[in-house]
Protein backbone atom coordinates (compact mmCIF):
# COMPACT_ATOMS: atom_id res chain seq x y z
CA UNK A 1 4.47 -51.71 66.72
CA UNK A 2 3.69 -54.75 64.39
CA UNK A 3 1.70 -57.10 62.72
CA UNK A 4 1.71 -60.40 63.53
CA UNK A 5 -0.52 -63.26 62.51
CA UNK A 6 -3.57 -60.71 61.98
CA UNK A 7 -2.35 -59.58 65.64
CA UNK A 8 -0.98 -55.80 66.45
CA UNK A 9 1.65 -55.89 68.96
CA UNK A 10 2.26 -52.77 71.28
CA UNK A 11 5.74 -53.00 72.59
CA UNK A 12 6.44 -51.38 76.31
CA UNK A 13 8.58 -48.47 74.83
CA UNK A 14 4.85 -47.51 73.00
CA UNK A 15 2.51 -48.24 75.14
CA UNK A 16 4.78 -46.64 78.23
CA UNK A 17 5.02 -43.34 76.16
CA UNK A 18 0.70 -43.59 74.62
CA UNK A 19 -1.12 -45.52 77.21
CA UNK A 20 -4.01 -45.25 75.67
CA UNK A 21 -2.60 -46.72 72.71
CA UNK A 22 -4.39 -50.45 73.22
CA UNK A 23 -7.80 -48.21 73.68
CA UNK A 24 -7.31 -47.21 70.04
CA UNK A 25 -6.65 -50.80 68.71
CA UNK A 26 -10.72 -51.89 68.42
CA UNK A 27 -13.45 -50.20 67.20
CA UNK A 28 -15.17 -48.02 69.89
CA UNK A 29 -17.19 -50.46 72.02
CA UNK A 30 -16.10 -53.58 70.90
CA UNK A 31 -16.34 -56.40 73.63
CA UNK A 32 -12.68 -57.38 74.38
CA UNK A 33 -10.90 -59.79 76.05
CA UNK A 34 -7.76 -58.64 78.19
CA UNK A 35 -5.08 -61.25 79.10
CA UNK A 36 -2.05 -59.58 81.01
CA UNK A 37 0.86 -61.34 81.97
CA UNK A 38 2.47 -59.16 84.76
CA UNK A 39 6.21 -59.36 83.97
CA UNK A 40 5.29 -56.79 81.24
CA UNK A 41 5.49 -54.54 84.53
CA UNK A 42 9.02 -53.45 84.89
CA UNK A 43 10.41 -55.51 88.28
CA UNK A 44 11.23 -52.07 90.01
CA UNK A 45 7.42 -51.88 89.87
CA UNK A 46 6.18 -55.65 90.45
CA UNK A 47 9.34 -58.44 90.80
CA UNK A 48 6.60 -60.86 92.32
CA UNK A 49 6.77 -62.40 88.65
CA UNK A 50 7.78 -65.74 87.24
CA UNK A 51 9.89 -63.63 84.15
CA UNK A 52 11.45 -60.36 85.75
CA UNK A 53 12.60 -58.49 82.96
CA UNK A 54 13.57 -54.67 83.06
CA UNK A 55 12.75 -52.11 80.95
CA UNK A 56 9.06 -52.80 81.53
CA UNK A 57 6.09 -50.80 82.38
CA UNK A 58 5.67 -48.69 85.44
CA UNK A 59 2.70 -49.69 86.91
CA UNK A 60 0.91 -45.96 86.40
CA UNK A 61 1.53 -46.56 82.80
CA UNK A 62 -0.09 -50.09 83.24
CA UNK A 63 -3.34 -48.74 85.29
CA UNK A 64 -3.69 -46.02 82.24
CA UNK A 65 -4.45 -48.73 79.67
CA UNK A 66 -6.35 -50.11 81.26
CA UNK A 67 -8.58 -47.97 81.96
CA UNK A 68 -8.71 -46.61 78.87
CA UNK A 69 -9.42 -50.04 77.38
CA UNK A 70 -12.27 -50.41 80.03
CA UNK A 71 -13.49 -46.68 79.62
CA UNK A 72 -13.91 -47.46 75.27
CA UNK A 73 -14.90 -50.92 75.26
CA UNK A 74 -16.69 -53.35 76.63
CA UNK A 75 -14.44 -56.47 79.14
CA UNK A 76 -15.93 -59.44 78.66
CA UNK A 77 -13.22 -61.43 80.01
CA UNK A 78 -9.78 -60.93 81.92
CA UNK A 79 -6.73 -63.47 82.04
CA UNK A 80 -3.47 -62.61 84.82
CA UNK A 81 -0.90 -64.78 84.29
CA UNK A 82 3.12 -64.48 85.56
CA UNK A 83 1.86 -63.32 88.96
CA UNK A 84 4.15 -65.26 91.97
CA UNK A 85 2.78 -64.02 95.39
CA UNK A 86 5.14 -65.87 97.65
CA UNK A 87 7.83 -62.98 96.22
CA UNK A 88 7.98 -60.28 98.30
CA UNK A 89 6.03 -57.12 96.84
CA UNK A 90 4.07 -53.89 97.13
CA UNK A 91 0.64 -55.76 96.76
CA UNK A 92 -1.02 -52.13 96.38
CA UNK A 93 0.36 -52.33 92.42
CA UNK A 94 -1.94 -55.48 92.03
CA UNK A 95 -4.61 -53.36 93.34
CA UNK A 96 -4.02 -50.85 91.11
CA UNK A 97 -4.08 -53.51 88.40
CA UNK A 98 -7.21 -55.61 88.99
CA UNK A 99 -9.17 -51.50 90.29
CA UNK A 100 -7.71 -50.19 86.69
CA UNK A 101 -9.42 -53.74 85.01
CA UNK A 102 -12.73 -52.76 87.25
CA UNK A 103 -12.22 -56.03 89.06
CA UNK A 104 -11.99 -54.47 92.91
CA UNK A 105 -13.28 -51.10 94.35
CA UNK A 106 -16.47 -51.18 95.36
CA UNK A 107 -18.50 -53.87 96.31
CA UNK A 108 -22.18 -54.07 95.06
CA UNK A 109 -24.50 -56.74 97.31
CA UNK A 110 -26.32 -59.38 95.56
CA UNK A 111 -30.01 -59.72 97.17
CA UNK A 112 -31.75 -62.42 96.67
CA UNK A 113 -35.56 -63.01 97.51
């Protein structure tokens, strides 16, 4: 882990072996905003991406961090980048992705008068 430019980076070895780790980062209910480029995924686990790179994330790993990061603070924004559908894929993992960022799952109706 370091600091850059008042930033703390969480390299994949970390946050693979402490998901939670990014839930730790801002103070307890801070509103956050969570921009995820998918090739941090490791291609075994996504390769629809524009940057396949191994030694990524599993997706499990991924999901956890989320979650914990939605479970401790408030999202008041999300930004997925480096996501290339037209590759072939398991499109459950982006499920798991965008249910773990509270983005999909269940449905609530809008009524309106």
């Amino acid at each position: 882990m370091a600091h850059q430019h008042d930033l703390t980076v969480v390299d994949c070895a970390t946050l693979g072996a402490q998901p939670t780790r990014l839930a730790e980062l801002p103070p307890p209910g801070a509103a956050v905003y969570v921009h995820l480029d998918l090739d941090v995924l490791d291609p075994s686990a996504l390769p629809a991406v524009a940057v396949p790179t191994p030694g990524g994330l599993t997706a499990a790993a991924l999901a956890r961090s989320l979650t914990a990061v939605r479970a401790h603070h408030q999202v008041v924004g999300v930004g997925i980048t480096e996501y290339v559908p037209q590759l072939e894929h398991d499109q459950r993992v982006l499920g798991d992705v965008l249910d773990a960022l509270g983005l999909i799952g269940e449905r609530q109706t809008v009524r309106r008068p």
